[in-house]
N, C-alpha and C. Protein backbone atom coordinates (compact mmCIF):
# COMPACT_ATOMS: atom_id res chain seq x y z
N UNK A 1 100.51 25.67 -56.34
CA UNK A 1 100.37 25.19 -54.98
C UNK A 1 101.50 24.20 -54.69
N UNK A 2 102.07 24.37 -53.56
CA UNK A 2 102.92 23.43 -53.05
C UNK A 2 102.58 22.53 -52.35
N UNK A 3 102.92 21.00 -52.18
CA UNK A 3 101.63 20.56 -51.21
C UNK A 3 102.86 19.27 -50.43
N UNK A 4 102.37 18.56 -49.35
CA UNK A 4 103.33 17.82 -49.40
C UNK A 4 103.02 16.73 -48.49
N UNK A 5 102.70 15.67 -49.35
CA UNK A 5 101.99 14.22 -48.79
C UNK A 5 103.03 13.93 -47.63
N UNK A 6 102.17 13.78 -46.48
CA UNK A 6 102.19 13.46 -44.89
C UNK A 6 102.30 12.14 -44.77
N UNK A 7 103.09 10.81 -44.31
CA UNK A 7 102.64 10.02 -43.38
C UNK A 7 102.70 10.95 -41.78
N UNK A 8 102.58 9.77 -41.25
CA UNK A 8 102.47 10.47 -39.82
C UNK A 8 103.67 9.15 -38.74
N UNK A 9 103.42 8.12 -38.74
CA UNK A 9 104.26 7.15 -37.96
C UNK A 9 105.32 6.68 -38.44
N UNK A 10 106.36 7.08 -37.89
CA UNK A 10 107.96 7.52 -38.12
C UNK A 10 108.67 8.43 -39.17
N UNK A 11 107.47 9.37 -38.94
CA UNK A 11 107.43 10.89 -39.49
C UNK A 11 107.20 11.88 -38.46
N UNK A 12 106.66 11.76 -37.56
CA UNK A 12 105.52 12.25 -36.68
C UNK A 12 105.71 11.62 -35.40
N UNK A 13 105.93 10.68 -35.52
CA UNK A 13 106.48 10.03 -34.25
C UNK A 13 107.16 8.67 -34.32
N UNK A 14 107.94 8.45 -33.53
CA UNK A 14 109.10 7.35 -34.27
C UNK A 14 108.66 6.20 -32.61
N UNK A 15 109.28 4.92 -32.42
CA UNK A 15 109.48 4.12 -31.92
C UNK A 15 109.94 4.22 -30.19
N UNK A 16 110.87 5.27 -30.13
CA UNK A 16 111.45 6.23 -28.83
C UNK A 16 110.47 6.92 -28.11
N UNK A 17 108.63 7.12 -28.62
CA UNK A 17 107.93 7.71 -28.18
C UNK A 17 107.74 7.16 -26.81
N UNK A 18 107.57 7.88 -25.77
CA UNK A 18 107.55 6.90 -24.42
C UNK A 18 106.11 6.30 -24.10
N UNK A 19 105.20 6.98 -25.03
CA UNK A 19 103.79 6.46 -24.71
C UNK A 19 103.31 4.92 -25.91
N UNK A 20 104.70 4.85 -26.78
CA UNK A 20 104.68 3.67 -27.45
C UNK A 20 104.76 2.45 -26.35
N UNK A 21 105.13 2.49 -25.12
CA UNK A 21 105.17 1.24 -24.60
C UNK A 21 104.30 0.99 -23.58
N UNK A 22 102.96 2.38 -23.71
CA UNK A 22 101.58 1.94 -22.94
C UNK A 22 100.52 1.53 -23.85
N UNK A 23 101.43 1.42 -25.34
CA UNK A 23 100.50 0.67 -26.46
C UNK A 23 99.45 2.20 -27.01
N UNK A 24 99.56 3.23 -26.91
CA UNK A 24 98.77 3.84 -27.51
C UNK A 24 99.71 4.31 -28.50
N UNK A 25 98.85 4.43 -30.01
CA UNK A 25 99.42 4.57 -30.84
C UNK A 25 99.19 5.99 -31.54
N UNK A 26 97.97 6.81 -31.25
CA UNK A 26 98.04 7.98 -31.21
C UNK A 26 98.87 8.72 -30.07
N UNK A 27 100.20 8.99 -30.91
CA UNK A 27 101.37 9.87 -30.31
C UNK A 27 101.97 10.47 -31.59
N UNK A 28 101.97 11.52 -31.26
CA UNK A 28 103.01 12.73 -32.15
C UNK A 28 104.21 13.41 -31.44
N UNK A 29 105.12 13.54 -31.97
CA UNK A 29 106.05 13.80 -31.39
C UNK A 29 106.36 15.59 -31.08
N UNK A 30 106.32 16.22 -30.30
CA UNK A 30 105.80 17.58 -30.79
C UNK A 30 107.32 18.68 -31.67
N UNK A 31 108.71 18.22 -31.47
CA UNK A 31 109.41 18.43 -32.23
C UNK A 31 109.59 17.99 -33.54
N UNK A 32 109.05 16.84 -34.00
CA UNK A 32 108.68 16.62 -35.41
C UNK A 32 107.40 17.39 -35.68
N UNK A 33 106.53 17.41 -35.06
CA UNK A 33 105.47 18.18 -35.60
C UNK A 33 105.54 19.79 -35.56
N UNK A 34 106.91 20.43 -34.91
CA UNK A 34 107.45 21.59 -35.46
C UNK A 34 107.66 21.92 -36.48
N UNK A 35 108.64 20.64 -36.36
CA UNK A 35 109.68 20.25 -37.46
C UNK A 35 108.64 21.03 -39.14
N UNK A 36 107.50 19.86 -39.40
CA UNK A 36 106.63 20.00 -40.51
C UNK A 36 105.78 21.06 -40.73
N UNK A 37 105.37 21.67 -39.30
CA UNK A 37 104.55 23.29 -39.43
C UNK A 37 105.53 24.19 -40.27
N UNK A 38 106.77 24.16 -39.42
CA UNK A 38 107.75 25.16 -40.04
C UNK A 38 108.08 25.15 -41.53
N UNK A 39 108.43 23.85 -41.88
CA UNK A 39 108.69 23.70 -43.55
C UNK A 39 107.61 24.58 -44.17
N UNK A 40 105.81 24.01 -43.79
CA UNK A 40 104.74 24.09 -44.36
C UNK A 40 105.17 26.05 -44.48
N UNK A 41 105.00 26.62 -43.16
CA UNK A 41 105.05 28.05 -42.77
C UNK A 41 106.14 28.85 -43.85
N UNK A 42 107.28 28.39 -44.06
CA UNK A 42 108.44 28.92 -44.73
C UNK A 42 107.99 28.91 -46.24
N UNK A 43 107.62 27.37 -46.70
CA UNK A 43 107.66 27.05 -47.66
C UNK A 43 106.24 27.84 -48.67
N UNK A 44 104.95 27.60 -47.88
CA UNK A 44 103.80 27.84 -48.27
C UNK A 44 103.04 26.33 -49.14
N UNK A 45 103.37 25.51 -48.04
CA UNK A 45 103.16 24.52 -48.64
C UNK A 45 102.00 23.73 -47.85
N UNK A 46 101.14 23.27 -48.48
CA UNK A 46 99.78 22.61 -47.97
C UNK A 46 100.05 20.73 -47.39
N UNK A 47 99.40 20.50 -46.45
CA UNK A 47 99.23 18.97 -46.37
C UNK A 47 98.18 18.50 -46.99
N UNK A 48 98.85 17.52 -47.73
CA UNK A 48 97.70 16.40 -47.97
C UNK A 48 97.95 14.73 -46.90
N UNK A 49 97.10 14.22 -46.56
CA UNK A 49 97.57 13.11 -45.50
C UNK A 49 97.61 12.20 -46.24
N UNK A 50 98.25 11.29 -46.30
CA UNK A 50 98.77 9.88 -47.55
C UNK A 50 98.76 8.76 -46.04
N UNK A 51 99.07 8.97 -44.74
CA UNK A 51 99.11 8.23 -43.88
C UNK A 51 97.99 7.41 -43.63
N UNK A 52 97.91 6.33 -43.17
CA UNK A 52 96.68 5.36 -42.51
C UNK A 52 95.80 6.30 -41.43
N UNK A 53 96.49 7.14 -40.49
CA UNK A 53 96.02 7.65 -40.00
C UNK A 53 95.16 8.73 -40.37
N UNK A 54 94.73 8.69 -41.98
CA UNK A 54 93.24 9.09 -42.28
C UNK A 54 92.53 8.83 -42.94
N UNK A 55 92.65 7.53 -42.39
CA UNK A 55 91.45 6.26 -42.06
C UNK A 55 90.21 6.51 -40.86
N UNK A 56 91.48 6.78 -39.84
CA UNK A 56 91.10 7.05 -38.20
C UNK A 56 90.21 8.10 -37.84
N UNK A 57 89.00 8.63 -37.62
CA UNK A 57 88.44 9.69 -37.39
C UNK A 57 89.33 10.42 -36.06
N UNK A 58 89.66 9.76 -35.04
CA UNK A 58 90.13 10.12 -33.75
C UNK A 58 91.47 10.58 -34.07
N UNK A 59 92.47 9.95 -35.23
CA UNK A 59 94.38 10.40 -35.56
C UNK A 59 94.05 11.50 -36.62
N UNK A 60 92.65 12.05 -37.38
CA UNK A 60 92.40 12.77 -38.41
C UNK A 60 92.52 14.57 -37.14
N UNK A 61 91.64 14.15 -36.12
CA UNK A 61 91.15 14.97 -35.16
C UNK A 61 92.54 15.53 -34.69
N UNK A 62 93.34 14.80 -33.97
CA UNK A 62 94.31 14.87 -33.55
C UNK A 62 95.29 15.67 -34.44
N UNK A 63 95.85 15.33 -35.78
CA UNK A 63 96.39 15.49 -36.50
C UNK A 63 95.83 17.51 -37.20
N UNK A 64 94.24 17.89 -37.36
CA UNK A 64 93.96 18.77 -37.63
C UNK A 64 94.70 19.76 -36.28
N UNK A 65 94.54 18.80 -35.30
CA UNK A 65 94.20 20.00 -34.05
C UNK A 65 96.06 20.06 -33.86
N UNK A 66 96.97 19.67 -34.81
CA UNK A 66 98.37 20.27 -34.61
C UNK A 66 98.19 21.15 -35.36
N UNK A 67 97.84 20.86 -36.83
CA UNK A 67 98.34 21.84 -38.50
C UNK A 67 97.49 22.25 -39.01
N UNK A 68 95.45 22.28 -38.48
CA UNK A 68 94.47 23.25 -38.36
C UNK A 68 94.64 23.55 -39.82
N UNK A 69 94.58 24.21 -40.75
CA UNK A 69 93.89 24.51 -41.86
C UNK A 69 95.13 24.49 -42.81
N UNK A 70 96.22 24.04 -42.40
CA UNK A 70 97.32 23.55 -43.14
C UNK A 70 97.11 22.40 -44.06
N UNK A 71 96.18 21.28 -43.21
CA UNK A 71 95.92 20.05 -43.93
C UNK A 71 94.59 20.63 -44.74
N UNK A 72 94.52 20.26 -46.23
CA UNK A 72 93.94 20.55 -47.44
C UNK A 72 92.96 19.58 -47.54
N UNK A 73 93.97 18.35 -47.61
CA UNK A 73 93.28 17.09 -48.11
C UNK A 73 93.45 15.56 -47.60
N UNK A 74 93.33 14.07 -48.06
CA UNK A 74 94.17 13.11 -48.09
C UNK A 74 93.55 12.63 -49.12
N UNK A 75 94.63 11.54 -49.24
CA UNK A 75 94.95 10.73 -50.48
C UNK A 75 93.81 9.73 -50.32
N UNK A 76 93.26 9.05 -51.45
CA UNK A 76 92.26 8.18 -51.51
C UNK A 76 92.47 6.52 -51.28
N UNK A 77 91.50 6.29 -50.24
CA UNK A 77 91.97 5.03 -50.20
C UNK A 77 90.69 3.89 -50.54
N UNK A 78 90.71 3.63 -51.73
CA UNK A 78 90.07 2.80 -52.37
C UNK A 78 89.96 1.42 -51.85
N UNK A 79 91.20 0.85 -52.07
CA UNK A 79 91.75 -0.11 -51.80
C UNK A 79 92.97 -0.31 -51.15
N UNK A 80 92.90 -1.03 -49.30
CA UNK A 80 93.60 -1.05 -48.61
C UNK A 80 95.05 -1.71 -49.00
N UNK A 81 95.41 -2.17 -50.19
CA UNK A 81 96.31 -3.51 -50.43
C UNK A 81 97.04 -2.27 -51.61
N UNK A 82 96.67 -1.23 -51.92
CA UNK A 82 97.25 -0.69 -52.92
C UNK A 82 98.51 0.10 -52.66
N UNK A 83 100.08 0.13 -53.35
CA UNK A 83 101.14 0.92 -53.14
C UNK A 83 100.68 2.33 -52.35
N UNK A 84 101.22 3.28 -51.65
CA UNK A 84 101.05 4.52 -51.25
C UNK A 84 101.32 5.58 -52.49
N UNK A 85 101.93 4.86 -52.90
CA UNK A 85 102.30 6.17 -54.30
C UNK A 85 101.35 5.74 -55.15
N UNK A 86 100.75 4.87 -55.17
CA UNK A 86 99.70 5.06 -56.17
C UNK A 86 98.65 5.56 -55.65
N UNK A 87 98.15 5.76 -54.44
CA UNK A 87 97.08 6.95 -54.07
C UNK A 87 97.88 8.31 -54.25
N UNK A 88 98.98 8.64 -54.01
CA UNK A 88 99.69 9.58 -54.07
C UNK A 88 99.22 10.41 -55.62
N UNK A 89 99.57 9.54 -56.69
CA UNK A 89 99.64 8.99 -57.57
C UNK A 89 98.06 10.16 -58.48
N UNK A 90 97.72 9.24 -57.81
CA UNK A 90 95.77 9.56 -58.17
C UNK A 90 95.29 10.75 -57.55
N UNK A 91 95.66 11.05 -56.39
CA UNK A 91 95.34 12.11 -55.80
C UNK A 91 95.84 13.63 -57.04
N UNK A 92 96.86 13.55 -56.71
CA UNK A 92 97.69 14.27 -57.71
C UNK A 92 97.03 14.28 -59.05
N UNK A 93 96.27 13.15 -59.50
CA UNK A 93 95.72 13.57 -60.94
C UNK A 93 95.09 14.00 -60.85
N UNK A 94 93.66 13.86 -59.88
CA UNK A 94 92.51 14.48 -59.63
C UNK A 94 92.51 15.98 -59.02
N UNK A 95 93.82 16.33 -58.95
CA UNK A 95 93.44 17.82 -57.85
C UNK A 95 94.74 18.37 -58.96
N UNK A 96 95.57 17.84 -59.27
CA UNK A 96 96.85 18.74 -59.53
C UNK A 96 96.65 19.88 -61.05
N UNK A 97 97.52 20.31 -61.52
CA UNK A 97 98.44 20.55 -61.38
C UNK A 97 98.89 21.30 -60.09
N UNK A 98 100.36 20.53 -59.79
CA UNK A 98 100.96 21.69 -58.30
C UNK A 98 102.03 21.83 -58.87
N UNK A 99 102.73 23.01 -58.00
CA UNK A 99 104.24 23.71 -58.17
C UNK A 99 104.76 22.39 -57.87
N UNK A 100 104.70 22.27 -56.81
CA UNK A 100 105.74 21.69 -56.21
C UNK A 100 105.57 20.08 -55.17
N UNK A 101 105.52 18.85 -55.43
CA UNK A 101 105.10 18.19 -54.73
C UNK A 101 106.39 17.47 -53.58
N UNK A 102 105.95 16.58 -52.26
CA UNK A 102 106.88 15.99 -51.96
C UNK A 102 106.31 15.28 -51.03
N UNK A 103 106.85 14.15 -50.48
CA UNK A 103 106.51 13.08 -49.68
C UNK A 103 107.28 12.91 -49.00
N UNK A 104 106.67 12.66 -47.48
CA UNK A 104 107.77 12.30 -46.70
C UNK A 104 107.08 11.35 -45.45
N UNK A 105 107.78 9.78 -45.52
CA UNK A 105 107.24 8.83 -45.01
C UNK A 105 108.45 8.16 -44.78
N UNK A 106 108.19 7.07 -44.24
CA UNK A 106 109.49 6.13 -43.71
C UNK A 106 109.44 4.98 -44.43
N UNK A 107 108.29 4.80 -45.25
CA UNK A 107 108.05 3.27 -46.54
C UNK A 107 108.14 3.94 -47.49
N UNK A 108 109.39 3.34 -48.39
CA UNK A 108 109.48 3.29 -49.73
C UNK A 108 108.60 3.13 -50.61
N UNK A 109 107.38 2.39 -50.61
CA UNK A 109 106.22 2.25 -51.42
C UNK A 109 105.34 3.12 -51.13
N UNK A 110 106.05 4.53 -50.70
CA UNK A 110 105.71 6.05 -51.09
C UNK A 110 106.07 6.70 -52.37
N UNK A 111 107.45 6.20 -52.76
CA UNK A 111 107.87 6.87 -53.63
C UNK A 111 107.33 6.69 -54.78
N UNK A 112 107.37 8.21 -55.43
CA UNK A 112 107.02 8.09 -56.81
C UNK A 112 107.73 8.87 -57.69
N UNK A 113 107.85 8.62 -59.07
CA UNK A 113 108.76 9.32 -59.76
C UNK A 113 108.39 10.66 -59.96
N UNK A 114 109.31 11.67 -60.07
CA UNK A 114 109.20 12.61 -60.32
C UNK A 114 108.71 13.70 -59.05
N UNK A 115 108.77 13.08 -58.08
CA UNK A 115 108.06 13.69 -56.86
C UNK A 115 109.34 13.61 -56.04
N UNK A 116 109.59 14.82 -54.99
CA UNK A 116 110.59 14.44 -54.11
C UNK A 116 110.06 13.91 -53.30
N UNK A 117 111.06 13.27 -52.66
CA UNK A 117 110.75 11.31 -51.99
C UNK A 117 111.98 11.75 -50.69
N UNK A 118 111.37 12.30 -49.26
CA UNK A 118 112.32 11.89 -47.79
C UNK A 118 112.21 10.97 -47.15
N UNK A 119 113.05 10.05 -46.92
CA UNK A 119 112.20 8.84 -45.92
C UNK A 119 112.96 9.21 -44.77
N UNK A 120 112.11 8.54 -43.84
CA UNK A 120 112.31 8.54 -42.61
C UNK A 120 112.61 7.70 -42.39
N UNK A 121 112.59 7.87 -41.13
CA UNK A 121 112.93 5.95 -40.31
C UNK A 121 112.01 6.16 -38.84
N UNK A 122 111.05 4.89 -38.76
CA UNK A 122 110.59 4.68 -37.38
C UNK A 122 111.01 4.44 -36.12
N UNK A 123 112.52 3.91 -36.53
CA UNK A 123 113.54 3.66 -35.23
C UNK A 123 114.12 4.93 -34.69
N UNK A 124 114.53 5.34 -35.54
CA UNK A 124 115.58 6.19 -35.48
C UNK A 124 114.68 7.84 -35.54
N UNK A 125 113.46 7.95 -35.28
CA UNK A 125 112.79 8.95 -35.08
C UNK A 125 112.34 9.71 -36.68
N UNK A 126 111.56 10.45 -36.31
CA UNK A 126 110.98 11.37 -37.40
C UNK A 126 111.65 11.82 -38.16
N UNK A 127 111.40 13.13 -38.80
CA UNK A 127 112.27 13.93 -39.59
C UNK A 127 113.32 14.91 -39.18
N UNK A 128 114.53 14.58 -39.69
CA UNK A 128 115.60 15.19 -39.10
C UNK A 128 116.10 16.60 -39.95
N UNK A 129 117.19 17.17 -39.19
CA UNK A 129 117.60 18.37 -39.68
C UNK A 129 118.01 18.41 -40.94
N UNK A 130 118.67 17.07 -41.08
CA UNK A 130 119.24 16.84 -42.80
C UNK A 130 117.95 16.55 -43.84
N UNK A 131 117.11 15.82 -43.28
CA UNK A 131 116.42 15.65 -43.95
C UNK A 131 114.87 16.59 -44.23
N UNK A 132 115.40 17.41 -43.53
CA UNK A 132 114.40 18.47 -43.39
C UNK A 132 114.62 19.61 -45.06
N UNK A 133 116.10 19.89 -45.17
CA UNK A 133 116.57 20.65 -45.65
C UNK A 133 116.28 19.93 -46.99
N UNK A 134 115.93 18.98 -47.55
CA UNK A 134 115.69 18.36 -48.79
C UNK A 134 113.60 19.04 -49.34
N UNK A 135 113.29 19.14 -48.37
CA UNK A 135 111.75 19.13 -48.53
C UNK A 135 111.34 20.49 -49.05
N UNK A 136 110.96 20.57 -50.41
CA UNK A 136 110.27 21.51 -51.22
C UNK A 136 111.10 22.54 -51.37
């Protein structure tokens, strides 16, 4: 299985969103969220959500109703204060072995070894063409 831990904010939608400055923070960007169907579609690769936003029952909803039976799983959140790669981390022990893993978030305290690691950036928008071409 190929799978490939999701954030969602400045992955999914970056800072440039125009509904960022009526303060709602459920916004997806719908060319990044191409962007990630397509990899998933090409690749055969599953979501797992590693983002805060599945915490949220209402950004979980939202988030199914782009990538519908694409998303598998999310990462466990035990404890709110803990690195992202270490739910990453755990998740992966409890479900894996996978082919192929990868992460793609805009915080570094995603990364984990041995896993491919894209960051994004929240300013500068979601996931780009270059950085598209790195994923799985």
């Amino acid at each position: 299985m190929k799978v490939l831990f999701l954030d969602v904010d400045g992955v999914l939608n970056h800072s440039r969103c125009p509904e960022w400055n009526n303060g709602d923070w459920r916004v997806l960007d719908q060319v990044c969220v191409h962007r990630v169907r397509r990899i998933c579609e090409e690749t055969g690769a599953k979501i797992v959500l590693s983002s805060t936003w599945r915490l949220d029952e209402e950004g979980v909803a939202l988030l199914v109703e782009q990538f519908g039976d694409l998303i598998i799983s999310k990462t466990p959140a035990k404890f709110s204060w803990r690195p992202r790669w270490q739910e990453i981390k755990e998740w992966l022990e409890d479900n894996g072995p996978v082919e192929v893993a990868c992460v793609i978030d805009d915080d570094p305290d995603a990364e984990l070894h041995g896993v491919t690691f894209v960051r994004t950036s929240f300013e500068m928008g979601g996931l780009n063409r270059h950085a598209e071409k790195r994923v799985l």
